[in-house]
Protein backbone atom coordinates (compact mmCIF):
# COMPACT_ATOMS: atom_id res chain seq x y z
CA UNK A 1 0.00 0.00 0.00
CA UNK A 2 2.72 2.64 0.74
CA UNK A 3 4.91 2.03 -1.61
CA UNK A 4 1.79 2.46 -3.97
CA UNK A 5 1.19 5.43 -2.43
CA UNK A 6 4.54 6.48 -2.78
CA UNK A 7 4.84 5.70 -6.80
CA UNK A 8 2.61 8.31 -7.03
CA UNK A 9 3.32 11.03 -4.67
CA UNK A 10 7.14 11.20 -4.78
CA UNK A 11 7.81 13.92 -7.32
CA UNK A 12 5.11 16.29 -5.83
CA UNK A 13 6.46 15.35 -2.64
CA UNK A 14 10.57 16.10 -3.76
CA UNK A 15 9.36 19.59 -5.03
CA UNK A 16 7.54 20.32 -1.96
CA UNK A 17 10.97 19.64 -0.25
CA UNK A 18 13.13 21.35 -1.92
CA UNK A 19 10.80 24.31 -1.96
CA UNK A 20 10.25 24.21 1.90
CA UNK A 21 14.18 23.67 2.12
CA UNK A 22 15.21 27.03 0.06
CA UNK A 23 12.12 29.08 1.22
CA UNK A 24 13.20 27.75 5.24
CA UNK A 25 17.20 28.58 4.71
CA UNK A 26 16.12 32.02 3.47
CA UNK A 27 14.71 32.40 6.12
CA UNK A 28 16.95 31.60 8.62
CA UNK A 29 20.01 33.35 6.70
CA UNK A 30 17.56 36.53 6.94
CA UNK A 31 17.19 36.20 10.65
CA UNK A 32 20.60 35.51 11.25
CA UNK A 33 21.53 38.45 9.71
CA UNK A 34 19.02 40.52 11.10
CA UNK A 35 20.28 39.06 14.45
CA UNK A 36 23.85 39.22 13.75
CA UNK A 37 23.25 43.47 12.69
CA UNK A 38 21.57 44.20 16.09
CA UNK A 39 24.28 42.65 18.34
CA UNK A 40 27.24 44.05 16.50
CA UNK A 41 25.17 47.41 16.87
CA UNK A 42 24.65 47.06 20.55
CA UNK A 43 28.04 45.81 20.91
CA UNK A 44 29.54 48.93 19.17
CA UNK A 45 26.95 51.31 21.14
CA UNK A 46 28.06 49.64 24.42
CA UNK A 47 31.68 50.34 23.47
CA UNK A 48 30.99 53.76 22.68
CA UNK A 49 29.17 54.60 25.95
CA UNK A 50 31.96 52.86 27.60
CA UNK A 51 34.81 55.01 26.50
CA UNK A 52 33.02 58.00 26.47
CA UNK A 53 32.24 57.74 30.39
CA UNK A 54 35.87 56.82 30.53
CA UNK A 55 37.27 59.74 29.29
CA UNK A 56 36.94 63.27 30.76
CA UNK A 57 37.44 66.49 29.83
CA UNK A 58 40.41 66.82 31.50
CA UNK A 59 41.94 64.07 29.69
CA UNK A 60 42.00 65.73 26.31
């Protein structure tokens, strides 16, 4: 029965999976670089605040 099933279905089923697989890693390499933009901006924003409360006016 499944493999009956299966004689039938498998190319709909391949394309279905190789859409799902490019439309999902699109995805994901979006979000990751989404993600990736927003911590190297907070990271550089920390760093800024940091050194400017480091330094004084007397300093320069």
């Amino acid at each position: 029965w499944i493999t009956d099933q299966l004689s039938t279905l498998w190319q709909p089923f391949l394309l279905g999976s190789v859409v799902c697989g490019v439309l999902l890693g699109a995805l994901a390499y979006c979000l990751t670089m989404l993600y990736w933009r927003w911590w190297v901006g907070r990271q550089w924003r920390r760093r800024k605040h940091k050194s400017a409360a480091h330094s004084s006016p007397t300093d320069q």
